[in-house]
Protein backbone atom coordinates (compact mmCIF):
# COMPACT_ATOMS: atom_id res chain seq x y z
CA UNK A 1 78.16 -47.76 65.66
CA UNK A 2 80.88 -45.12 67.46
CA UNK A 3 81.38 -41.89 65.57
CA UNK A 4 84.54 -40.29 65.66
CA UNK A 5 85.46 -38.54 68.58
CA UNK A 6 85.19 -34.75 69.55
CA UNK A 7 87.17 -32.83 72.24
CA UNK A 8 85.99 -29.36 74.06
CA UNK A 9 87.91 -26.98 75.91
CA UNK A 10 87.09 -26.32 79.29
CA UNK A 11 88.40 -24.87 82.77
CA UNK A 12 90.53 -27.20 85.02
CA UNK A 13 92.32 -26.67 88.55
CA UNK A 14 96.42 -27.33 88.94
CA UNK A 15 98.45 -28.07 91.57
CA UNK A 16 101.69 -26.27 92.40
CA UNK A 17 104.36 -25.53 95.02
CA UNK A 18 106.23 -22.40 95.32
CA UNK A 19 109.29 -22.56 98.31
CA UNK A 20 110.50 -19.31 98.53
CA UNK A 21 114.13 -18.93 98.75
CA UNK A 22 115.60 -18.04 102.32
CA UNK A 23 118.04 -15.15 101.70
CA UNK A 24 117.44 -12.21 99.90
CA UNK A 25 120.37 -13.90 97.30
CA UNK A 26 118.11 -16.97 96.46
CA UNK A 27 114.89 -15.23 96.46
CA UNK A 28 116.41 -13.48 92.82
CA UNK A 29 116.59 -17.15 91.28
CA UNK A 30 113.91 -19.77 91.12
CA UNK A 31 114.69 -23.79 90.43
CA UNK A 32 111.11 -25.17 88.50
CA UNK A 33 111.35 -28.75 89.00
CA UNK A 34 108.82 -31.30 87.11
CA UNK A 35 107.92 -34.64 89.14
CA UNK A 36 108.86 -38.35 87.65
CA UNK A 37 105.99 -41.05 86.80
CA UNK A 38 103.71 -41.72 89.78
CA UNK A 39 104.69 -38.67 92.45
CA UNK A 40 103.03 -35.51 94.01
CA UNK A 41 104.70 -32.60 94.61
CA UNK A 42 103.96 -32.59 98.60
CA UNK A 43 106.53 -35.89 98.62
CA UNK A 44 108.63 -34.60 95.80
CA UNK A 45 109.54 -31.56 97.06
CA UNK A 46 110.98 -33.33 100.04
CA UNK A 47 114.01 -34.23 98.34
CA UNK A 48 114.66 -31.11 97.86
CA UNK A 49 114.88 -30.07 101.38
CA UNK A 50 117.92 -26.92 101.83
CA UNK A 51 118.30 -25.89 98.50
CA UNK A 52 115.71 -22.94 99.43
CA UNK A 53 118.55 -21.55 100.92
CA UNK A 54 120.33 -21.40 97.18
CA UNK A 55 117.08 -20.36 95.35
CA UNK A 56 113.35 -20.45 95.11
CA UNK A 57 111.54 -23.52 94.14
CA UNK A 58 108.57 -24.27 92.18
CA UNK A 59 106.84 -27.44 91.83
CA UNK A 60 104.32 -27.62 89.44
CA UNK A 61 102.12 -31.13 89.53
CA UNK A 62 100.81 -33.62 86.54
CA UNK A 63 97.74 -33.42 85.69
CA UNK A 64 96.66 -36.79 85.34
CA UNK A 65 96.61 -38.20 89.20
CA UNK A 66 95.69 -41.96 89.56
CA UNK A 67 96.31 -44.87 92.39
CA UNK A 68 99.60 -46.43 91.41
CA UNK A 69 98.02 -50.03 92.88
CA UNK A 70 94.32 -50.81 91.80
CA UNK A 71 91.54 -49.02 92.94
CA UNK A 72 92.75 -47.45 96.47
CA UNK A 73 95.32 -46.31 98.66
CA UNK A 74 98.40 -44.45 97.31
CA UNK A 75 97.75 -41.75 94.47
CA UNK A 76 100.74 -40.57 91.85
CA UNK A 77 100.50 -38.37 89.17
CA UNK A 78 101.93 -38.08 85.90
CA UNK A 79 102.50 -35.90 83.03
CA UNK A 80 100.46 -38.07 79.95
CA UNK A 81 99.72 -41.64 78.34
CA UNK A 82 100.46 -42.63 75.04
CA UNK A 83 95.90 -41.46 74.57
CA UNK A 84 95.53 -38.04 73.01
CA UNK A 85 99.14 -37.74 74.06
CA UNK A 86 99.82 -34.71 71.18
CA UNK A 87 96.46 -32.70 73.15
CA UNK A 88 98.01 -33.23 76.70
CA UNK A 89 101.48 -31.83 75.17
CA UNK A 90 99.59 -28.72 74.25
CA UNK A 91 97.67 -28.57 77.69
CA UNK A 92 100.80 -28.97 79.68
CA UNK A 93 102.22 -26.30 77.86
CA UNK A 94 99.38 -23.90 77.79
CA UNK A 95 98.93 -24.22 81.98
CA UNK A 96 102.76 -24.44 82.77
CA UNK A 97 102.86 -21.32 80.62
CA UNK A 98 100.03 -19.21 82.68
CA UNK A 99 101.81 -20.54 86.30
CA UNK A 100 105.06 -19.43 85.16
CA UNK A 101 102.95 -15.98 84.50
CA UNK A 102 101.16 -15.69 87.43
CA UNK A 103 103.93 -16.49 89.25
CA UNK A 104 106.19 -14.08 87.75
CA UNK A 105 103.81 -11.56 88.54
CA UNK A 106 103.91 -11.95 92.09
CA UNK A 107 107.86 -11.93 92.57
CA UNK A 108 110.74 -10.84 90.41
CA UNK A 109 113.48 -13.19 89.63
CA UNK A 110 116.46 -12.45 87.48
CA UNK A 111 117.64 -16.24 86.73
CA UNK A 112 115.20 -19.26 86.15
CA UNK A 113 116.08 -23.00 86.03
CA UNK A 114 113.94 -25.65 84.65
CA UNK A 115 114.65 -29.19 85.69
CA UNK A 116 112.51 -32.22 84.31
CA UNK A 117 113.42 -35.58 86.49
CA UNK A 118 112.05 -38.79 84.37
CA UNK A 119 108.89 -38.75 82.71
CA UNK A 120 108.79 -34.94 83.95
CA UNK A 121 112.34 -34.60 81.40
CA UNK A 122 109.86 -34.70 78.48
CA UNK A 123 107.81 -31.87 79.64
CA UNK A 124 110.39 -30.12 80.42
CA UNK A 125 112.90 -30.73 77.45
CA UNK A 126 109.29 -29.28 75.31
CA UNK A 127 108.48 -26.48 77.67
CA UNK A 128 112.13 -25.52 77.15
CA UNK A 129 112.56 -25.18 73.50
CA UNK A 130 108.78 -23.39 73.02
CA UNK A 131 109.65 -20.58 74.94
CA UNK A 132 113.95 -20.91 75.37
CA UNK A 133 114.13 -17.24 76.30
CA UNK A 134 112.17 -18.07 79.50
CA UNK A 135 114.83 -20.08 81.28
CA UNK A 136 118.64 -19.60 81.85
CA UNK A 137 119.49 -23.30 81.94
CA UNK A 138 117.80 -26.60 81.59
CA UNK A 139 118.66 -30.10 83.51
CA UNK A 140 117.49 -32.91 82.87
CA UNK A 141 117.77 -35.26 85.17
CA UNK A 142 117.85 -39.19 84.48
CA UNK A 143 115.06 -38.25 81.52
CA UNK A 144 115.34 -39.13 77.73
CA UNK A 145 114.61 -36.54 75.10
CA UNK A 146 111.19 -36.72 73.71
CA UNK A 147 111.46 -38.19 70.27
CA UNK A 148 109.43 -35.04 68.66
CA UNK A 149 112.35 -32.39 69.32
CA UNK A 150 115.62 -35.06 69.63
CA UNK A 151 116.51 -33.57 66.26
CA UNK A 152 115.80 -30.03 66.92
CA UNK A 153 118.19 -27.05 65.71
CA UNK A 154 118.16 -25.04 68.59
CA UNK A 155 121.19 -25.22 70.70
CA UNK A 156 120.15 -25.34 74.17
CA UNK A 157 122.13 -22.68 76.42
CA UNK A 158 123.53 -24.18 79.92
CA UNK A 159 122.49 -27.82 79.49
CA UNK A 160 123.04 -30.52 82.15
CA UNK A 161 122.55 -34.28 81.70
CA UNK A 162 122.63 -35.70 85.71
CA UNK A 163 122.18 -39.65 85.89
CA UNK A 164 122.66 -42.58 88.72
CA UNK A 165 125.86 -44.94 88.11
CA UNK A 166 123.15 -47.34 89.09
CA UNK A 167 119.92 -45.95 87.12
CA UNK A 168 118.09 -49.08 86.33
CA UNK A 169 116.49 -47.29 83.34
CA UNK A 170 120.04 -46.34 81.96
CA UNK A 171 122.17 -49.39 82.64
CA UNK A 172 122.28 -50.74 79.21
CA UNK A 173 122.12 -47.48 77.36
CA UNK A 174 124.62 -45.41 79.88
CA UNK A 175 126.85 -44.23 77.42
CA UNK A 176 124.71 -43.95 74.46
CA UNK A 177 122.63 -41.16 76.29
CA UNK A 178 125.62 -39.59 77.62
CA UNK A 179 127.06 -39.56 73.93
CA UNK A 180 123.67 -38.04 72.66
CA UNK A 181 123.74 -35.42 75.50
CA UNK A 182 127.71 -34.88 74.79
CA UNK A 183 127.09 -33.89 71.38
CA UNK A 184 124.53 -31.51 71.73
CA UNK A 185 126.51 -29.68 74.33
CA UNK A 186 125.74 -30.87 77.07
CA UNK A 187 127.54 -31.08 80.51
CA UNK A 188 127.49 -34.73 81.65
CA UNK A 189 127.04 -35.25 85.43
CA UNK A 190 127.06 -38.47 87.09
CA UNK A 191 126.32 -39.43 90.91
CA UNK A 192 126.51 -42.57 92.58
CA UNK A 193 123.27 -43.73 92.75
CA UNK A 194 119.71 -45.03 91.31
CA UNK A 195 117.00 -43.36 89.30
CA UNK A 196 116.54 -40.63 92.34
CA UNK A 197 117.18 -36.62 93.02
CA UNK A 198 120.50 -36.47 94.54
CA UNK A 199 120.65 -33.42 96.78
CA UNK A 200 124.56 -33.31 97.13
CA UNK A 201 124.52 -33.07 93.50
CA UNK A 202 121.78 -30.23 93.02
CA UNK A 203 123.99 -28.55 96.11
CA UNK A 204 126.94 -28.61 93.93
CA UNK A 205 125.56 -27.25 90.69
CA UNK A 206 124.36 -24.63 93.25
CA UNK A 207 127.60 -23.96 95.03
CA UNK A 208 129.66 -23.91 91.32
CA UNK A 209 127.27 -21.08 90.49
């Protein structure tokens, strides 16, 4: 017969990707950008080719890595499972927390922007309202809001919904997530396009600024 289950604590490596910015303006500000389902930063990252020139860039990656087709070949990663999903939440934070740190104590930047795209919108949307006084604005980018803080009370300061016309994921539910976003201040941008990172958008919330 199984007995219950027990859990330990122990040391583990992360993966991460720091761009720095390319004029002495974006080198002040730093973009943190968390990966969808199934991707690694080294591919990630490229679609965010240009924008160094508008502000750092840090890409931190899942922990949980895994081939996305059986048992070779190409490897994703991703963020957590539905399994101990409530301990991952509380690793994610804990290790996003001491990167954001270390990293911090290496350069100086006066603005911060965390951007979750997907499954990488949870992480985000929780990293976000733990520590709010971290980050100057939060986008979340074709992601839902994680079910455990959809009803929380803090209001979130420079929010940004961006989502595809054509988002598979959002094609029947378009304009209910929009509405949720809307009324908890939100602003609502749209792109034409699929469940992707759009670079002329990111440009333009760049260029606005």
């Amino acid at each position: 017969m199984l007995s219950s289950l027990s859990q330990f604590q122990s040391k583990k490596h992360y993966r991460y990707l720091l761009c720095k910015g390319t004029t002495e303006f974006a080198q002040k500000k730093l973009l943190i950008a968390l990966h969808g389902y199934g991707q690694l930063i080294p591919y990630f990252a490229k679609k965010f080719d240009g924008l160094e020139k508008h502000t750092s860039l840090l890409f931190p990656e899942g922990m949980h890595r895994f081939y996305l087709n059986g048992t070779s070949g190409r490897v994703g990663a991703s963020w957590m499972t539905r399994e101990e999903r409530l301990i991952d939440i509380e690793d994610n934070l804990s290790w996003l927390n001491e990167l954001l740190e270390y990293i911090n104590s290496q350069y100086e930047f006066n603005e911060i922007t965390l951007l979750g795209f997907s499954q990488g919108g949870a992480t985000a949307a929780r990293w976000y309202f733990k520590h709010q006084s971290y980050f100057q604005r939060l986008i979340m980018w074709a992601s839902v809001f994680p079910p455990d803080i959809e009803h929380i009370e803090k209001e979130v300061n420079n929010g940004i919904f961006v989502v595809g016309n054509e988002d598979p994921y959002f094609l029947d539910n378009m304009e209910v997530a929009c509405e949720f976003y809307r009324s908890n201040k939100y602003e609502i941008i749209r792109f034409s396009g699929a469940h992707d990172i759009h670079l002329p958008t990111l440009n333009l919330l760049y260029n606005e600024k």
